[in-house]
Protein backbone atom coordinates (compact mmCIF):
# COMPACT_ATOMS: atom_id res chain seq x y z
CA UNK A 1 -2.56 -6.93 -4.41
CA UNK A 2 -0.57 -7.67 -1.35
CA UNK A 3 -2.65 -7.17 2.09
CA UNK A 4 -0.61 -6.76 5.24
CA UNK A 5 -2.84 -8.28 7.95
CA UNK A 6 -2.80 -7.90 11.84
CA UNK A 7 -4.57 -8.26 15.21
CA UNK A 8 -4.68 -8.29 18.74
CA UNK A 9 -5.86 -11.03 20.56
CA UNK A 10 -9.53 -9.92 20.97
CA UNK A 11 -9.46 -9.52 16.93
CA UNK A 12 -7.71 -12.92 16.26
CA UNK A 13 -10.49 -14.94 15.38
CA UNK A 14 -12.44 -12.34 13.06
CA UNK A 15 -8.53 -11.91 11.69
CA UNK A 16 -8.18 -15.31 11.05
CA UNK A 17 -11.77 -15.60 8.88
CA UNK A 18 -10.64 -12.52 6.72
CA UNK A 19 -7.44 -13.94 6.02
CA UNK A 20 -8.89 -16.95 5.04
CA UNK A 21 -11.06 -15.60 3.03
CA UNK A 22 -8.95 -13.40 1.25
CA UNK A 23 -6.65 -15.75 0.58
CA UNK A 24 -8.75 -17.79 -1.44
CA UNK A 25 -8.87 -14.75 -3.96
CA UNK A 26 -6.41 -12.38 -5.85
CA UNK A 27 -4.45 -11.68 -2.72
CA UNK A 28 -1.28 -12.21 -1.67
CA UNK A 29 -1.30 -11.94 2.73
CA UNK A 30 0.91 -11.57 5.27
CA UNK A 31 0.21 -12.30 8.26
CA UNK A 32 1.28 -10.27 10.97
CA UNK A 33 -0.17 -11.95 14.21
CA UNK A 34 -1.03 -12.59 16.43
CA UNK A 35 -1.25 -16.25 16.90
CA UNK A 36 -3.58 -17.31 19.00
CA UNK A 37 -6.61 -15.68 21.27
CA UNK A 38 -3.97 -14.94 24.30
CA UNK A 39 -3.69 -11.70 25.72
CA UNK A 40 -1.39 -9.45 23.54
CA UNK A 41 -0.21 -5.71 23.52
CA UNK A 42 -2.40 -4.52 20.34
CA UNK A 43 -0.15 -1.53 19.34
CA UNK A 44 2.93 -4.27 18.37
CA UNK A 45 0.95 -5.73 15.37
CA UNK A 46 -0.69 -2.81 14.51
CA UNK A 47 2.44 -0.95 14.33
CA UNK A 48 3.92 -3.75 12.09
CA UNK A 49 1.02 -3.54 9.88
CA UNK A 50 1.36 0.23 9.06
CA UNK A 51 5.23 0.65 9.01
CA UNK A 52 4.60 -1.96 6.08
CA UNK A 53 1.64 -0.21 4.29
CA UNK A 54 3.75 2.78 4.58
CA UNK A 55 7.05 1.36 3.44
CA UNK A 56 5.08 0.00 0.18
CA UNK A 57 6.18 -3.60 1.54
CA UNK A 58 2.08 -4.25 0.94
CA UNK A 59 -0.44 -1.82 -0.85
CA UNK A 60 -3.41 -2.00 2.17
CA UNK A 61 -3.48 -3.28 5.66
CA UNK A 62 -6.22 -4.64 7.66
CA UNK A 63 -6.17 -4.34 11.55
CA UNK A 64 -8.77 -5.75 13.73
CA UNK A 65 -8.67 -5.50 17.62
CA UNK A 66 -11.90 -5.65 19.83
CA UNK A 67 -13.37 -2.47 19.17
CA UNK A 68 -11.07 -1.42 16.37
CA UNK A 69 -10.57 2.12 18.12
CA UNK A 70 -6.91 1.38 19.26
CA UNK A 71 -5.70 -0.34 16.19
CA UNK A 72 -7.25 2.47 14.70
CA UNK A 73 -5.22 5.22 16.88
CA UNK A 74 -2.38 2.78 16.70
CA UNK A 75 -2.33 2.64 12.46
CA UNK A 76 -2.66 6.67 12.20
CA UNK A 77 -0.10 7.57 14.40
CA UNK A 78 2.26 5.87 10.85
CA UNK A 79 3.69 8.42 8.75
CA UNK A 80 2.12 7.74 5.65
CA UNK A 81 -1.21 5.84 6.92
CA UNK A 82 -4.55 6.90 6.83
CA UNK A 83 -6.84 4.34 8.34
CA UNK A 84 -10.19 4.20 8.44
CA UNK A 85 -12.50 2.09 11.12
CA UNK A 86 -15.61 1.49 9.40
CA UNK A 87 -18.27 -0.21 10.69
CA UNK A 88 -20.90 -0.89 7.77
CA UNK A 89 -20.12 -0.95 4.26
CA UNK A 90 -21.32 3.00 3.52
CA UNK A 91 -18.39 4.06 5.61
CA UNK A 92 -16.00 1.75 4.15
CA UNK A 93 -16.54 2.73 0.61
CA UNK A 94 -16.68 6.53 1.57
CA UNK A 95 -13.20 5.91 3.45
CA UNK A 96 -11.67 4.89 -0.43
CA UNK A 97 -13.89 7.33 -2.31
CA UNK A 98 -12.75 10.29 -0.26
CA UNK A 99 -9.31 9.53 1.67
CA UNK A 100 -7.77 6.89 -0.37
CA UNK A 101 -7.20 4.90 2.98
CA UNK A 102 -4.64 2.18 3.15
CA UNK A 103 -5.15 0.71 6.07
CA UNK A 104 -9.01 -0.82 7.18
CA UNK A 105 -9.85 -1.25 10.95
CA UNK A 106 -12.45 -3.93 11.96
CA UNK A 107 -13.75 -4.67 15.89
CA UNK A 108 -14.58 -8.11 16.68
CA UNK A 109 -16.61 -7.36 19.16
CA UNK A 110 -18.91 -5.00 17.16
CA UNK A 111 -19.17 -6.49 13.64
CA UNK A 112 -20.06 -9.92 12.50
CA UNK A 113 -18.04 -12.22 10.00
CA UNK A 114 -20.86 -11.65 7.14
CA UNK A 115 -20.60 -8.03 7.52
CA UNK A 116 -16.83 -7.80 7.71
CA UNK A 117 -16.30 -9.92 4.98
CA UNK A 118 -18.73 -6.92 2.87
CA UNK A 119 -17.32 -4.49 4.46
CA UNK A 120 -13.82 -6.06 3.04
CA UNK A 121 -15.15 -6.62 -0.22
CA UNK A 122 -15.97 -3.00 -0.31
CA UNK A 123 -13.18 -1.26 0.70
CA UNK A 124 -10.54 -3.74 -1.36
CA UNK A 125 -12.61 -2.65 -5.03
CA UNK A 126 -13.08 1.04 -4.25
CA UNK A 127 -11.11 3.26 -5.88
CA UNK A 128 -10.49 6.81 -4.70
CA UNK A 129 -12.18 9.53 -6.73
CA UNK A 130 -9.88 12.03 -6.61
CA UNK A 131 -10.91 15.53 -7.80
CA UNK A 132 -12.02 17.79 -4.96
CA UNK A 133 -10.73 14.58 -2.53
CA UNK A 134 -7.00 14.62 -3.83
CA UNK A 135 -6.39 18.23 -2.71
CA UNK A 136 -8.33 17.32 0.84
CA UNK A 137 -5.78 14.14 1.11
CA UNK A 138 -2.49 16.79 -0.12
CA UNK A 139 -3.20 18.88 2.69
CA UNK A 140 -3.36 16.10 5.41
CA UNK A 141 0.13 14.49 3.53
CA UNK A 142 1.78 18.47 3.68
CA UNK A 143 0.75 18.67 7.20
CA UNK A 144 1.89 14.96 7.93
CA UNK A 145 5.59 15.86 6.09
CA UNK A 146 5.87 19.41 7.60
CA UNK A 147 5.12 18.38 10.87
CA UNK A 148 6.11 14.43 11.41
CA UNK A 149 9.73 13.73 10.03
């Protein structure tokens, strides 16, 4: 599975442990930035990240920024995206199970590297369920096409 992977300077170093991690597994990363803790506009990487996911240049994305609300904005406002912020595992899972999200958002500042890397885990081996979901998710991709060209 390739993972897209982004941040803004208040999510680098939680970025960096995720990537590391993942990279030790089944995954094939990119990278996106930033590169370093220095102050950085968060909607250039996160922009990056989606355009990506949505282009099917890498089958998820994960964004993390301080809070993970603006990567989160940031990520949705992608044709083709549907992002999810979670922040505990529940949510995560839920976010697959029900939405078939492709791109995860993380804040540094509000969730620690053991519950990340969970929270990860999760939402990388959920599936989506489909069923009642996959009409939900047609509506929001018929209101996305009709309405955002």
């Amino acid at each position: 599975m390739k993972i897209a992977i982004g941040s803004d300077h208040a999510g680098f170093e939680l970025k960096e442990y995720i990537r590391n991690v993942l990279a030790g597994g089944d995954y094939e990363v990119t990278d996106y930035g930033t590169s370093s803790p220095q102050s950085v506009d968060y909607p250039d990487y996160g922009f990056e990240v989606a355009k990506d996911v949505a282009a099917g240049k890498a089958d998820r994305g994960i964004l993390v920024c301080g809070t993970g609300m603006g990567m989160n904005v940031v990520a949705n406002k992608v044709k083709g995206i549907r992002a999810a912020l979670a922040y505990d595992i529940y949510t995560a899972g839920q976010s697959r199970k029900h939405l078939d999200t492709n791109v995860l958002v993380l804040g540094e500042r509000v969730t620690g590297r053991g519950l990340a890397e969970e929270i990860v885990r999760i939402w990388l081996s959920t599936g989506f369920e489909g069923g009642r979901h996959s009409g939900r998710v047609a509506k929001i991709e018929a209101f996305e096409n009709k309405n955002y060209r």
